[in-house]
C-alpha atoms as a PDB file:
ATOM      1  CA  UNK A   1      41.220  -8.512  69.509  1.00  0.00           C
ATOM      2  CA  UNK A   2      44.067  -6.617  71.113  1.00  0.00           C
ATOM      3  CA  UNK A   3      43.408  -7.915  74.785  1.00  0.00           C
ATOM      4  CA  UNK A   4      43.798 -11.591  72.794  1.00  0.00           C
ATOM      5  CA  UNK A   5      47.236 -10.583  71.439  1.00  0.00           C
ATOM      6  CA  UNK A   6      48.216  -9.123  75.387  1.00  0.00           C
ATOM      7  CA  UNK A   7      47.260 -12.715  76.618  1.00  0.00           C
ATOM      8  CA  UNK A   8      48.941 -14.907  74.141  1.00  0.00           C
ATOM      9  CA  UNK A   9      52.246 -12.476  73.816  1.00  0.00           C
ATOM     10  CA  UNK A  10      51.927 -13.090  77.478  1.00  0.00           C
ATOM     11  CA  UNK A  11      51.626 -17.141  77.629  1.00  0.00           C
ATOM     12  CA  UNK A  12      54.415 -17.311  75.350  1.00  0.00           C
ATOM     13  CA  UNK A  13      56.461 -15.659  77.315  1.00  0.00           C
ATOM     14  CA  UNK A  14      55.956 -17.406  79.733  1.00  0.00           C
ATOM     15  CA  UNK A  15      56.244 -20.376  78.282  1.00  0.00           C
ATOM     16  CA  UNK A  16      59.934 -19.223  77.406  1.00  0.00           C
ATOM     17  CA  UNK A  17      60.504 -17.812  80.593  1.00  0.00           C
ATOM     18  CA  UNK A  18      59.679 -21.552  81.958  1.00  0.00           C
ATOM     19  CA  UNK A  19      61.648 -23.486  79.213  1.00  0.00           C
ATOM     20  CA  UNK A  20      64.556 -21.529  80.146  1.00  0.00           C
ATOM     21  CA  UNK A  21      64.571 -22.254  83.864  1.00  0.00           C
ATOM     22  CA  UNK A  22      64.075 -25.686  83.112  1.00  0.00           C
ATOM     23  CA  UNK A  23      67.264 -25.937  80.868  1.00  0.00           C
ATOM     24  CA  UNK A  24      69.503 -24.030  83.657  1.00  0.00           C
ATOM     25  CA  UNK A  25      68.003 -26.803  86.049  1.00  0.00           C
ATOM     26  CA  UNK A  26      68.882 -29.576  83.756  1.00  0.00           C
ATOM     27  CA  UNK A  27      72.363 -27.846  83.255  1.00  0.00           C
ATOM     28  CA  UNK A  28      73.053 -27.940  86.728  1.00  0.00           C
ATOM     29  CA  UNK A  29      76.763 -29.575  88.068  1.00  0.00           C
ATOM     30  CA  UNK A  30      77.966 -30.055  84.478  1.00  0.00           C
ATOM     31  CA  UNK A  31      80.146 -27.007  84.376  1.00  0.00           C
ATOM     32  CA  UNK A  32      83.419 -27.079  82.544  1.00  0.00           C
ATOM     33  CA  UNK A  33      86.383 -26.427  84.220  1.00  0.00           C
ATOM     34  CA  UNK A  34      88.499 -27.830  86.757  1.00  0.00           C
ATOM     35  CA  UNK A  35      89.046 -26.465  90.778  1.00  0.00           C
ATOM     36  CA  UNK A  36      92.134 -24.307  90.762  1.00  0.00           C
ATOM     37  CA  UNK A  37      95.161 -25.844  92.969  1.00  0.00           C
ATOM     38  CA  UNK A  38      99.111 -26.537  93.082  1.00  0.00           C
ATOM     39  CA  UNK A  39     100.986 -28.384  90.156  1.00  0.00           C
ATOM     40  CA  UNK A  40      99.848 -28.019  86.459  1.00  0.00           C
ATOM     41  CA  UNK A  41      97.455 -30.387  84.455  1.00  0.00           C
ATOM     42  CA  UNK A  42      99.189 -31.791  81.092  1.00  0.00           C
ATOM     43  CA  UNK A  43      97.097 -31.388  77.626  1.00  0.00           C
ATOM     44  CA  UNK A  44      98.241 -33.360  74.996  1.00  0.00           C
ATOM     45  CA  UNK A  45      97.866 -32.526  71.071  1.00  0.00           C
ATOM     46  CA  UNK A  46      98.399 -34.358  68.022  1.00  0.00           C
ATOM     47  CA  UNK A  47      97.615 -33.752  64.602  1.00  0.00           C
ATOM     48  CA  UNK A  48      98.387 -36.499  61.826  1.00  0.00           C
ATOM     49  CA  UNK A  49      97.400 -35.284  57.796  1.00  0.00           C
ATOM     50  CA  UNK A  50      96.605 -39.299  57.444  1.00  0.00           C
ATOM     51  CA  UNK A  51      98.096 -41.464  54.524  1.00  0.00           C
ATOM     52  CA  UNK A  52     102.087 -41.513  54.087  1.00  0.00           C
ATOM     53  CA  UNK A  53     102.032 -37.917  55.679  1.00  0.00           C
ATOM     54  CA  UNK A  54     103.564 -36.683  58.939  1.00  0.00           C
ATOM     55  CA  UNK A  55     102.113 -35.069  61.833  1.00  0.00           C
ATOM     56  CA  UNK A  56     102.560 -33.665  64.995  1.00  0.00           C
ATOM     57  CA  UNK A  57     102.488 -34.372  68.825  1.00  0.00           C
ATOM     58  CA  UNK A  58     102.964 -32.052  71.478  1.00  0.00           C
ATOM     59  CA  UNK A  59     101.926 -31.563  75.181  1.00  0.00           C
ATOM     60  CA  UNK A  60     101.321 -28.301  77.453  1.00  0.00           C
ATOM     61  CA  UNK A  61     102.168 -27.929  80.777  1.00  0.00           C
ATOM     62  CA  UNK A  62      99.155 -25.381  82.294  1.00  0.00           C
ATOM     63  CA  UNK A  63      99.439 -24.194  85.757  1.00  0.00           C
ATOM     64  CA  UNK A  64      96.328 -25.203  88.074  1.00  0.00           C
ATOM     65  CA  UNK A  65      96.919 -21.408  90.094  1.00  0.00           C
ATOM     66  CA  UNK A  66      94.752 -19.213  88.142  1.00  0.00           C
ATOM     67  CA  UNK A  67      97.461 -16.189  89.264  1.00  0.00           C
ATOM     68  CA  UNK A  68     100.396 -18.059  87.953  1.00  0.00           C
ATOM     69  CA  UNK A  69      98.407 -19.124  84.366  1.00  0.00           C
ATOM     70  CA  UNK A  70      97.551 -15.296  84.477  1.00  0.00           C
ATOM     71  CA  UNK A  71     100.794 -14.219  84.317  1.00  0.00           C
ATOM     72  CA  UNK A  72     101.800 -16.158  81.249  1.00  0.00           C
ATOM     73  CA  UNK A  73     100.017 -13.440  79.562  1.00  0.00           C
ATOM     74  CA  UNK A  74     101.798 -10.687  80.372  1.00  0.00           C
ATOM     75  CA  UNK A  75     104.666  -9.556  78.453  1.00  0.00           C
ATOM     76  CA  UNK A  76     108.083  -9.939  80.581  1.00  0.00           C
ATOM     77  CA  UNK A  77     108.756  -6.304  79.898  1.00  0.00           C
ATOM     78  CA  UNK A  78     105.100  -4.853  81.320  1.00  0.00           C
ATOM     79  CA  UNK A  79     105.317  -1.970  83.580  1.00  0.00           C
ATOM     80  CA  UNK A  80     104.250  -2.675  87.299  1.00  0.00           C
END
């Protein structure tokens, strides 16, 4: 009885050892994200409550050089 335990605690992991490789496969080339670069991209946001109400629109300028969006972060005042 224990040696039938071993064997099927061992099929199901591999079963989920499979299933998971098969999901990163399937994943493949759909990462999020964008190839870093000169200039900035432009993300626009608006929020309207609906009805008669008001709302808002904005857009963000965020640099494409991960060093330069990087240093947005820190305050002006940090040491060096």
């Amino acid at each position: 009885m224990t040696l039938g335990i071993v064997i099927l605690s061992g099929l199901v992991l591999l079963l989920a050892v499979l299933r998971g490789l098969q999901a990163l496969r399937h994943t493949e080339g759909t990462e999020r994200g964008s190839e870093p670069g000169k200039g900035y991209h432009v993300i626009e946001a608006e929020y309207f409550s609906g009805g008669g109400g008001g709302g808002h629109s904005t857009s963000y300028k965020i640099p494409r050089d991960p060093q330069e969006y990087a240093r947005t972060f820190i305050p002006k005042d940090a040491p060096k």
